[in-house]
N, C-alpha and C. Protein backbone atom coordinates (compact mmCIF):
# COMPACT_ATOMS: atom_id res chain seq x y z
N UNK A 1 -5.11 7.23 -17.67
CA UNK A 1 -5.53 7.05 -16.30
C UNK A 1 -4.28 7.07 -15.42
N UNK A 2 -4.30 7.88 -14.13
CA UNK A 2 -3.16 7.67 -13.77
C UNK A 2 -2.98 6.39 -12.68
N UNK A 3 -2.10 6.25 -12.33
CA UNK A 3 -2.05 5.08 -11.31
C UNK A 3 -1.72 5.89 -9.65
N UNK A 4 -2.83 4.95 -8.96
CA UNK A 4 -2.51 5.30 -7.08
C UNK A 4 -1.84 4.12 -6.60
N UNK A 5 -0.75 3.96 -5.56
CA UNK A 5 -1.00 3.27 -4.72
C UNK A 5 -1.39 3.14 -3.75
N UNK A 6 -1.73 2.06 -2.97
CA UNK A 6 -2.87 2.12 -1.84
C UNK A 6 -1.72 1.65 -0.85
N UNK A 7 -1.35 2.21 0.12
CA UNK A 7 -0.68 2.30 1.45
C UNK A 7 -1.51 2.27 2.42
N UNK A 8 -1.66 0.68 3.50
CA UNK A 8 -2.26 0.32 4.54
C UNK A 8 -1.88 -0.86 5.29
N UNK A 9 -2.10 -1.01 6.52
CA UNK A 9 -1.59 -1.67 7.12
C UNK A 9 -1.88 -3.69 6.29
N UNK A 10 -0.97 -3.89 6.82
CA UNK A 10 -1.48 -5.63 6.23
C UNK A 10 -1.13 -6.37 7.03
N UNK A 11 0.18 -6.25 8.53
CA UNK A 11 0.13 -7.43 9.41
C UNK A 11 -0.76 -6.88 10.42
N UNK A 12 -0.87 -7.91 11.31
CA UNK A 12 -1.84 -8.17 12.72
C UNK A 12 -3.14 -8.09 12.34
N UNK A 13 -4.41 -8.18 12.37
CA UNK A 13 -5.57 -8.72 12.09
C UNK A 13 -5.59 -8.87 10.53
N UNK A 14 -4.75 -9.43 9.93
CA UNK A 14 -4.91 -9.90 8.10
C UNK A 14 -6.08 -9.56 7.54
N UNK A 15 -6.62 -10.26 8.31
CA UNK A 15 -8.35 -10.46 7.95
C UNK A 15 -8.98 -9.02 7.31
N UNK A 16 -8.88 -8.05 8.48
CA UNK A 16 -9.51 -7.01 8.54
C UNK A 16 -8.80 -6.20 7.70
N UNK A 17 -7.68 -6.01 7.00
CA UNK A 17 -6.55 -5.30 6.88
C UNK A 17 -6.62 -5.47 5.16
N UNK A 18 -6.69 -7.00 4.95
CA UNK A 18 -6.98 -6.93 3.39
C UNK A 18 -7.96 -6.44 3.30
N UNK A 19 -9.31 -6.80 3.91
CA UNK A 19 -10.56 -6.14 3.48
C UNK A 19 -10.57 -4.89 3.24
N UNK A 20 -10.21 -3.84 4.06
CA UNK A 20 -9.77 -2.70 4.19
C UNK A 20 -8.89 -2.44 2.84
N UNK A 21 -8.04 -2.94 2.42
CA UNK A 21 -7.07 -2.79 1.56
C UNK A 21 -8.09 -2.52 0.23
N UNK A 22 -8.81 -3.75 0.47
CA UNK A 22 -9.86 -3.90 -0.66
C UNK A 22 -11.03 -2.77 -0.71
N UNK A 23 -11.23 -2.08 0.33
CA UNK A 23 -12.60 -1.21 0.25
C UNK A 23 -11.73 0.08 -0.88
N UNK A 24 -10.07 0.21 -0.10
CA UNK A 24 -9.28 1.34 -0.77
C UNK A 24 -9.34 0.92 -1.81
N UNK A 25 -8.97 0.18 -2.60
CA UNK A 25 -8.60 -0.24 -3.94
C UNK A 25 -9.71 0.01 -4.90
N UNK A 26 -10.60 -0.57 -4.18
CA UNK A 26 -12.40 0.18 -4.78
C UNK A 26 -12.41 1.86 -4.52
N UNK A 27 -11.93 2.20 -3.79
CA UNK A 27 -12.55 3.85 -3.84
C UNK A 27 -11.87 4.86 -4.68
N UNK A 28 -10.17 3.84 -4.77
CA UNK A 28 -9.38 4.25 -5.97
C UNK A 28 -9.88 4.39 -7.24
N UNK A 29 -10.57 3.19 -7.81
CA UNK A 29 -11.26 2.94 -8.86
C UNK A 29 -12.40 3.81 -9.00
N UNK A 30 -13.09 4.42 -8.20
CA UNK A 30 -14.43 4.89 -7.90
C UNK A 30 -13.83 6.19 -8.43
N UNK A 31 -12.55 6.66 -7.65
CA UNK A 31 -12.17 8.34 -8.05
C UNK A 31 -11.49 8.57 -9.52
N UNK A 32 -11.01 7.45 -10.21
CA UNK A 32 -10.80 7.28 -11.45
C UNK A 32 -9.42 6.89 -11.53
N UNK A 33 -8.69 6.20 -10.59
CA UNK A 33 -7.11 5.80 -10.72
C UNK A 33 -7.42 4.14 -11.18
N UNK A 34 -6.43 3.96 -11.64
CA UNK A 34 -6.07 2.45 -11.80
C UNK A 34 -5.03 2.17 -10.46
N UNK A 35 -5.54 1.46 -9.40
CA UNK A 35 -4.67 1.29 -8.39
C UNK A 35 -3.59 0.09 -8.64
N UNK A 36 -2.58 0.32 -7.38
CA UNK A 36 -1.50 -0.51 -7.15
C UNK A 36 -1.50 -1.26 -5.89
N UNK A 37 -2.50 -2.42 -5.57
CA UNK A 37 -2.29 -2.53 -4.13
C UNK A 37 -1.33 -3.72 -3.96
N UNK A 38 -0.19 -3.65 -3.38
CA UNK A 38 0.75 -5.27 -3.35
C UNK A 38 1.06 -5.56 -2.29
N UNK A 39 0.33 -5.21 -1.15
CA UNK A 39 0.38 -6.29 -0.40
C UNK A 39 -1.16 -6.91 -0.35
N UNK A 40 -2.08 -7.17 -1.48
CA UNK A 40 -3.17 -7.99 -1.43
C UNK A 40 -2.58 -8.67 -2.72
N UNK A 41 -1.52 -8.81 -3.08
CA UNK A 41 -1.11 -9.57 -3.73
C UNK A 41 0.17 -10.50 -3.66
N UNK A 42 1.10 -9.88 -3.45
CA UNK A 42 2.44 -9.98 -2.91
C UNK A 42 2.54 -11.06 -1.61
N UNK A 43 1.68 -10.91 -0.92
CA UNK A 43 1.40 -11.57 0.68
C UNK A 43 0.76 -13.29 0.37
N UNK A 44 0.32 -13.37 -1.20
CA UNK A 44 0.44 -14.23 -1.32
C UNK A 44 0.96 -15.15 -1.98
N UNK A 45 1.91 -14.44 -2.34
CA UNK A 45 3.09 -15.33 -3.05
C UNK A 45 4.40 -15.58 -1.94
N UNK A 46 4.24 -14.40 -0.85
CA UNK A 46 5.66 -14.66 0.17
C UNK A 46 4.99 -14.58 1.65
N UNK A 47 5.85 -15.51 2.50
CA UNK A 47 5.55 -15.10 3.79
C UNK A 47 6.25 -14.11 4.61
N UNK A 48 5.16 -13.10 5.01
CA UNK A 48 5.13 -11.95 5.75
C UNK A 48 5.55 -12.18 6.93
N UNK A 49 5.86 -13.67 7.31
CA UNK A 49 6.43 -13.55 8.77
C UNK A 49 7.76 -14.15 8.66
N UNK A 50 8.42 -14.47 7.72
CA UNK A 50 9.69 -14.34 7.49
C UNK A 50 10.24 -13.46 7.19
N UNK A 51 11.03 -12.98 7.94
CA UNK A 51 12.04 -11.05 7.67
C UNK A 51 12.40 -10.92 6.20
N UNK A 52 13.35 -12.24 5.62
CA UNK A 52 13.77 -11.89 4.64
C UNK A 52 12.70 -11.65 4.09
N UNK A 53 11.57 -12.60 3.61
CA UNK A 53 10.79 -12.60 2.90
C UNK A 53 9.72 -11.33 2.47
N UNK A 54 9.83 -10.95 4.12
CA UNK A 54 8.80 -9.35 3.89
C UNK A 54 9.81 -8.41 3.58
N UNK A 55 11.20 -8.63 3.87
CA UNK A 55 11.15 -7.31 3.05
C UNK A 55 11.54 -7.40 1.68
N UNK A 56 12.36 -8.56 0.99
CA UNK A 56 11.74 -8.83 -0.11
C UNK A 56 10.10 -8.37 -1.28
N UNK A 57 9.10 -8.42 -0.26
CA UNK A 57 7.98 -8.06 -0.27
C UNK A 57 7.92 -6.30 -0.27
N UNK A 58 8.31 -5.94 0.96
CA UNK A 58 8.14 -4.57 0.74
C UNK A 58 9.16 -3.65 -0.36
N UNK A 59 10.63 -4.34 -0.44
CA UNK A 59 10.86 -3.57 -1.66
C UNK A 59 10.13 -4.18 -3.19
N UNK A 60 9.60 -4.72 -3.34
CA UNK A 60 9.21 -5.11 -4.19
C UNK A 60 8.16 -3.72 -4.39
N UNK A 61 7.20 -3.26 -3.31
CA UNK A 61 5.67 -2.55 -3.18
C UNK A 61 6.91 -1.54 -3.75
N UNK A 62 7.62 -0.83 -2.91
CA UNK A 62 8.12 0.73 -2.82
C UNK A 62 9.11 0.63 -4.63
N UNK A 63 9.43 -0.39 -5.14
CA UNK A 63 9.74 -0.34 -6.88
C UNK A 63 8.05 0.26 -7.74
N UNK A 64 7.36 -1.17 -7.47
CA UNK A 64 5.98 -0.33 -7.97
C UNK A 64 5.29 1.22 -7.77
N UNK A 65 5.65 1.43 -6.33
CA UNK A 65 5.68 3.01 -5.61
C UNK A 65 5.69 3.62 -6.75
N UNK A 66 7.37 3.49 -7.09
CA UNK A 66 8.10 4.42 -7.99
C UNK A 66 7.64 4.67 -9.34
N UNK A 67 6.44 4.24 -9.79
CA UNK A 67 5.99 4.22 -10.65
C UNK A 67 4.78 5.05 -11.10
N UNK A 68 4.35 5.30 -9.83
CA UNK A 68 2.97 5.37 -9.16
C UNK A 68 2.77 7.18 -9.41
N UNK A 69 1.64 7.91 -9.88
CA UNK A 69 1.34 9.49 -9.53
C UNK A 69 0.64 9.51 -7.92
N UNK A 70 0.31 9.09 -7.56
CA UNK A 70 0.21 9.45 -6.34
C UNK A 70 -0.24 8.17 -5.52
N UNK A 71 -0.19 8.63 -4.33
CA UNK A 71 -0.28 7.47 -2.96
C UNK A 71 -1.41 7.85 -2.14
N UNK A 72 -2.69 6.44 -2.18
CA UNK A 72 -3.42 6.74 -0.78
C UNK A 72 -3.57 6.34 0.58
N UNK A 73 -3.07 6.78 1.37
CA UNK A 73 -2.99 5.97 2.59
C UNK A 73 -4.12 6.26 3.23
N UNK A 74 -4.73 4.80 3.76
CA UNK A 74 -5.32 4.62 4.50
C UNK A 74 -4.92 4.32 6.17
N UNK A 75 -5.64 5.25 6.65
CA UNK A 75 -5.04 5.47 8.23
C UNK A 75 -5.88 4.71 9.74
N UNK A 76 -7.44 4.32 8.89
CA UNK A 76 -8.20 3.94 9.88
C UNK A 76 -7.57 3.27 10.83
N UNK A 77 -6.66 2.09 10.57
CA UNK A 77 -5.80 0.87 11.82
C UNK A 77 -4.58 0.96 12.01
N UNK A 78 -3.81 2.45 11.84
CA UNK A 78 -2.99 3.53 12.14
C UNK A 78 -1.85 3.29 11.44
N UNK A 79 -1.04 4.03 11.10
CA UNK A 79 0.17 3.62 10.46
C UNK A 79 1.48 2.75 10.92
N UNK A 80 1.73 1.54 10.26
CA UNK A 80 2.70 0.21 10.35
C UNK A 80 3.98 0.58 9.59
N UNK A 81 5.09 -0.09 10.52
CA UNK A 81 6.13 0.34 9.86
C UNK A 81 6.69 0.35 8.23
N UNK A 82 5.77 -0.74 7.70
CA UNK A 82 6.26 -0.80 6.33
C UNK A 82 5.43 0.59 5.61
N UNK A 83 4.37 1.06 6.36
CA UNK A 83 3.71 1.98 5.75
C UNK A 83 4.51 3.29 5.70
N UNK A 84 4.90 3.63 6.88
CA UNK A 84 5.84 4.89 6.87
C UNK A 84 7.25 4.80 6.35
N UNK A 85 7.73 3.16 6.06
CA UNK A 85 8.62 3.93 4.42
C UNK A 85 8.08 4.19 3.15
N UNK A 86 7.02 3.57 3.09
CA UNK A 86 6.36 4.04 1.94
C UNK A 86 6.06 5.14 1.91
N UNK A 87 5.48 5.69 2.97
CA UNK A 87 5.03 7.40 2.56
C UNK A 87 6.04 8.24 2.98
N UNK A 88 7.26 7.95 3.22
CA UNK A 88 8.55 8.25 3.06
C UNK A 88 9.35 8.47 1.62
N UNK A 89 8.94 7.18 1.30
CA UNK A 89 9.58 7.24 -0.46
C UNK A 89 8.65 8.28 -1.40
N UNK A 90 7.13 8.09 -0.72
CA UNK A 90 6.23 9.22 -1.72
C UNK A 90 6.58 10.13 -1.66
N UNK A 91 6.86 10.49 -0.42
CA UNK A 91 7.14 12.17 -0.05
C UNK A 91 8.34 12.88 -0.74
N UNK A 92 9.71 11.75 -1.08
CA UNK A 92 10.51 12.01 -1.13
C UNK A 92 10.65 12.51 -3.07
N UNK A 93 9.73 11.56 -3.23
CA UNK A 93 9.22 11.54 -4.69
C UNK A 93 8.37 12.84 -4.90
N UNK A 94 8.09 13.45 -4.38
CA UNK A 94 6.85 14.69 -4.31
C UNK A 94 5.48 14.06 -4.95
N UNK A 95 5.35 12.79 -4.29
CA UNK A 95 3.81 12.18 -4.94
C UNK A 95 2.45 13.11 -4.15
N UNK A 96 1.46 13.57 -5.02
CA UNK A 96 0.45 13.49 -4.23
C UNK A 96 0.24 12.65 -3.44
N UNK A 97 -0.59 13.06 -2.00
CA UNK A 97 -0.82 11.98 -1.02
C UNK A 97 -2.63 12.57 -0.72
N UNK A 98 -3.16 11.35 -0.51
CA UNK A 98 -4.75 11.62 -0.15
C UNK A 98 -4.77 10.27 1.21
N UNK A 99 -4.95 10.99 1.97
CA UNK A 99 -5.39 10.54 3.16
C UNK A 99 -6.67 9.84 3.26
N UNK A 100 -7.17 8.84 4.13
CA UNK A 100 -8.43 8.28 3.87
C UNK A 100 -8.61 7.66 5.76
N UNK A 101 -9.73 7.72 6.27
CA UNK A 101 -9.61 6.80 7.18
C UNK A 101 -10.42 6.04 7.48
């Protein structure tokens, strides 16, 4: 099985943003990947509103990245800065990318 990660926004409405995170992570599963989502995980082991801490957090996601056959970003609540290094590092990686919104 290969592995996706799921690239989407996670600060400013949390709420809506994990859920969202969560519908991707299901549709991953649905298309046959074993997903990677870490910031529905990661976010709760560190706080996202401490600098160090998030980016602690985000290199943590873009190591797992590196692991990853391809990346899905979800675009519906538009792309956040931690998102566009991520699909920075994919790109740079030549990961498949599947768009979703």
């Amino acid at each position: 099985m290969k592995t996706a990660y799921i690239c989407s926004p996670y600060s400013g409405d949390t709420k809506r943003n994990k859920q969202y995170a969560r519908e991707l992570t299901a549709h991953a599963i649905q298309l046959g990947y074993a997903p990677i989502t870490p910031h529905l995980y990661i976010t709760e082991c560190l706080d996202d509103n401490d600098p160090k801490q998030r980016e602690l957090g985000l290199n943590a996601g873009l190591a797992l990245l590196s692991v990853c056959d391809i990346i899905i970003v979800g675009k519906r609540y538009g792309i956040s800065d931690g998102m566009e290094r991520e699909i920075f590092k994919a790109r740079r990686a030549g990961l498949e990318e599947i768009c979703l919104s």
